[in-house]
Protein backbone atom coordinates (compact mmCIF):
# COMPACT_ATOMS: atom_id res chain seq x y z
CA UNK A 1 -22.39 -41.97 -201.62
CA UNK A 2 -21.71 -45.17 -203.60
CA UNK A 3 -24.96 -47.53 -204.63
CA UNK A 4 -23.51 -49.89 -201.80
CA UNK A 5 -24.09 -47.53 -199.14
CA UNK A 6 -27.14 -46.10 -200.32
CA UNK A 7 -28.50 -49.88 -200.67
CA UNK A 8 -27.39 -50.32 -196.67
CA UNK A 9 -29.09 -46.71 -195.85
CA UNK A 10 -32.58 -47.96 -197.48
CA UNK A 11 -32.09 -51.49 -195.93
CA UNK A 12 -31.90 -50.21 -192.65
CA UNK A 13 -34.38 -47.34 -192.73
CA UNK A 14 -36.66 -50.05 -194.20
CA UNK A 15 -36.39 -52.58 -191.33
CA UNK A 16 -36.57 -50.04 -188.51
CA UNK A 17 -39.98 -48.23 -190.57
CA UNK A 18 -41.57 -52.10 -190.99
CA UNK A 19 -41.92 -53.33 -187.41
CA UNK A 20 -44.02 -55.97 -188.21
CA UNK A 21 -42.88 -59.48 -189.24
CA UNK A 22 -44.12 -60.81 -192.71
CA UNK A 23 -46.58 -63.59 -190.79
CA UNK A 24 -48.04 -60.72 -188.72
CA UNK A 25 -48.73 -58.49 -191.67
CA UNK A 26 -49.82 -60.84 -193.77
CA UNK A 27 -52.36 -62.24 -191.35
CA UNK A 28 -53.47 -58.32 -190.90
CA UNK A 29 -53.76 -57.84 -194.57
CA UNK A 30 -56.42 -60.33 -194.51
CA UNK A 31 -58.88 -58.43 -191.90
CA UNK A 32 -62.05 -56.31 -193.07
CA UNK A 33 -60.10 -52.98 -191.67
CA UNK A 34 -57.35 -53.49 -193.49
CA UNK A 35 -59.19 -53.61 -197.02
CA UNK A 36 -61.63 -50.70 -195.84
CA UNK A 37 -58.59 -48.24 -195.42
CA UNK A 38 -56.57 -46.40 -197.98
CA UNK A 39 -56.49 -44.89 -201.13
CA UNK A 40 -57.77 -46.54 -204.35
CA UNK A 41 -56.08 -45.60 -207.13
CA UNK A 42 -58.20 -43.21 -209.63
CA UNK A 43 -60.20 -45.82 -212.17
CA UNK A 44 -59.51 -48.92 -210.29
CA UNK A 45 -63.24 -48.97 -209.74
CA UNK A 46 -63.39 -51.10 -206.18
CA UNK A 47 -60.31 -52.60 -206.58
CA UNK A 48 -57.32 -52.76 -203.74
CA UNK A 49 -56.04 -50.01 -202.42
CA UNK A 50 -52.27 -48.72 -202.70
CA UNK A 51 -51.45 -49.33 -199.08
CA UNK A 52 -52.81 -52.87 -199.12
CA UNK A 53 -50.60 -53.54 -202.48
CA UNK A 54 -47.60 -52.53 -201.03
CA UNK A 55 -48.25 -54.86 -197.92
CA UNK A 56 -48.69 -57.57 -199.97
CA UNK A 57 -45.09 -56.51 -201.66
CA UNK A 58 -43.55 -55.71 -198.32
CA UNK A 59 -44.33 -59.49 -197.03
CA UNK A 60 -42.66 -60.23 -200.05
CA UNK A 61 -39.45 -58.28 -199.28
CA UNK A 62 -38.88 -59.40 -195.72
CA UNK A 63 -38.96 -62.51 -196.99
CA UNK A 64 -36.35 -62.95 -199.49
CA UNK A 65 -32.24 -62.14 -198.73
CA UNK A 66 -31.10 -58.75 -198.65
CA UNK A 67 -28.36 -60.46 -201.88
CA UNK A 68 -31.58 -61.24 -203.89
CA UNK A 69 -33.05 -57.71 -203.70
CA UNK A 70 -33.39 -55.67 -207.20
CA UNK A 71 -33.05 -51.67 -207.72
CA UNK A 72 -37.02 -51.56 -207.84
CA UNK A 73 -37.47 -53.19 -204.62
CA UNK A 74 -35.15 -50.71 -202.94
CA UNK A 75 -37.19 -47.98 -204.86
CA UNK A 76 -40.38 -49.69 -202.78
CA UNK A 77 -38.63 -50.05 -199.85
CA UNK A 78 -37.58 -45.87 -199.85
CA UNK A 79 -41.44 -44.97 -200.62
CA UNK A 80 -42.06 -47.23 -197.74
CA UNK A 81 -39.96 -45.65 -195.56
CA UNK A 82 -41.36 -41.91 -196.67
CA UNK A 83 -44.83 -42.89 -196.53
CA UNK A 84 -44.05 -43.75 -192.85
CA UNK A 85 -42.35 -40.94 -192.00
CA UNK A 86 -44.61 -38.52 -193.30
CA UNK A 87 -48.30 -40.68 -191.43
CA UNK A 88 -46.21 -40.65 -188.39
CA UNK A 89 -45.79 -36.95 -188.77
CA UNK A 90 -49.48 -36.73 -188.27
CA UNK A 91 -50.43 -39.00 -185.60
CA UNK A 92 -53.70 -38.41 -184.07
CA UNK A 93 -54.05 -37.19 -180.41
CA UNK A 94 -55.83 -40.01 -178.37
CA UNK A 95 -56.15 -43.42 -178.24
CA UNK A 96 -54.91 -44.33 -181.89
CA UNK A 97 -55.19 -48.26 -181.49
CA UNK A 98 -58.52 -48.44 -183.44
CA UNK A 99 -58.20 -45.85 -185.98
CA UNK A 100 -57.80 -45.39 -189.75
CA UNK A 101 -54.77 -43.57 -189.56
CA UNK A 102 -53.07 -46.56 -187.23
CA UNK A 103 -55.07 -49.61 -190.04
CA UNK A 104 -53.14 -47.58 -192.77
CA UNK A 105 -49.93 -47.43 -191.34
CA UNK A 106 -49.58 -51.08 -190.79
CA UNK A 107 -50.54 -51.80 -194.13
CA UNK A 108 -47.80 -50.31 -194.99
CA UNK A 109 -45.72 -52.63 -192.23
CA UNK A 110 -45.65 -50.31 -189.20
CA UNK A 111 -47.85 -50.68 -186.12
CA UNK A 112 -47.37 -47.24 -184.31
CA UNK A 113 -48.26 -48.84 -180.89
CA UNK A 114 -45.37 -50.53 -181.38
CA UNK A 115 -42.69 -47.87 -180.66
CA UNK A 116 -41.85 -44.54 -181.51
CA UNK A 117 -39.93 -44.15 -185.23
CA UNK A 118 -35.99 -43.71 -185.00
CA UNK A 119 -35.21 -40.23 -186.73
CA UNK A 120 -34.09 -40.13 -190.02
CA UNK A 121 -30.16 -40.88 -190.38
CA UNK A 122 -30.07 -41.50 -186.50
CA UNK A 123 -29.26 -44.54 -184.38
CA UNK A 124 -31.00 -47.43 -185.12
CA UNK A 125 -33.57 -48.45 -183.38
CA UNK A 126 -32.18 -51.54 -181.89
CA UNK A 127 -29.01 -49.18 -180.48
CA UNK A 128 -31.56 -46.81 -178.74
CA UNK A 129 -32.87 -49.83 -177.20
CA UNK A 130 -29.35 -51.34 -175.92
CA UNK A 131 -28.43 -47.59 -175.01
CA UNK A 132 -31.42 -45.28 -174.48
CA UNK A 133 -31.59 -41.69 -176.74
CA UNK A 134 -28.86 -39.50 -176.81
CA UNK A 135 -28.36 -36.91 -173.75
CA UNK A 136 -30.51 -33.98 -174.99
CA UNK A 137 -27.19 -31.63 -175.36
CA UNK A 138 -26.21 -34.52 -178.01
CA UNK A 139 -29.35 -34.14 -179.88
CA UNK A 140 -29.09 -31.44 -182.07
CA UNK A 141 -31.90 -28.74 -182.44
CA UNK A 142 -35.27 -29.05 -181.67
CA UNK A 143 -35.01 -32.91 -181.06
C-alpha cells in the first residue's frame, strides 16, 4: 500500500471516528467534565490530561485542508482512530449520556450517542447511511 493510500485510509477512518465538528468540540473542551476526565500524564503534576490535548489538536486538524496535513498529524489522527476503537469496545451497559467513559470519548472527538462506529476497513459511514448495513450473509463472521 503506497503512502497515498495509506494517507486516504487514515483520512477517512479519522473523519468517520471524530463525529463532532471542531466548534462543537471545542466548545466541549471548555466544560468542567471535560477537564475532570482522563489520564494525566505521570509528573505533569495537575496539568491537562492526554485526552483533552489531543482535542485541542483534533480541532486543529479538522480545521486545516487535508493538502496541508504533515506525517505527524496522520500519526495523531491513527492514535485517534485506535483510541476510539478500542473505548468503544468497552461501552458501558446503561444510559451512557452522563458518564466518564462517554466525557472521554468526545475529548477525543467522538460522541457515542451519536451513532454506532463503522467497522474497521468497512463502508463508510455516510454509505451505510445512503444504503443501510450489508445483508447479514454479506457480513462476514461474527458481524
Amino acid at each position: 500500500m503506497s503512502r497515498g493510500d495509506q494517507d486516504r485510509d487514515t483520512y477517512r477512518e479519522f473523519t468517520e471516528a471524530v463525529n463532532m465538528k471542531p466548534g462543537e468540540l471545542s466548545r466541549w473542551l471548555e466544560t468542567e467534565e471535560s477537564k475532570h476526565v482522563g489520564w494525566r500524564r505521570k509528573g505533569g503534576g495537575g496539568g491537562e490530561t492526554v485526552g483533552h490535548e489531543s482535542g485541542r489538536k483534533i480541532v486543529d486538524l479538522l480545521r486545516r485542508k487535508r493538502g496541508e496535513l504533515s506525517e505527524a498529524d496522520y500519526k495523531h489522527m491513527r492514535t485517534v482512530v485506535g483510541y476510539v476503537r478500542r473505548h468503544m469496545a468497552q461501552r458501558p451497559s446503561g444510559d451512557v449520556r452522563a458518564t466518564r467513559w462517554r466525557y472521554s470519548l468526545m475529548n477525543w472527538g467522538h460522541d457515542p450517542v451519536k451513532g454506532p462506529l463503522p467497522p474497521p476497513g468497512g463502508p463508510s459511514r455516510k454509505a451505510l447511511e445512503r444504503h443501510g448495513a450489508p445483508p447479514k450473509e454479506r457480513r462476514g463472521p461474527g458481524r
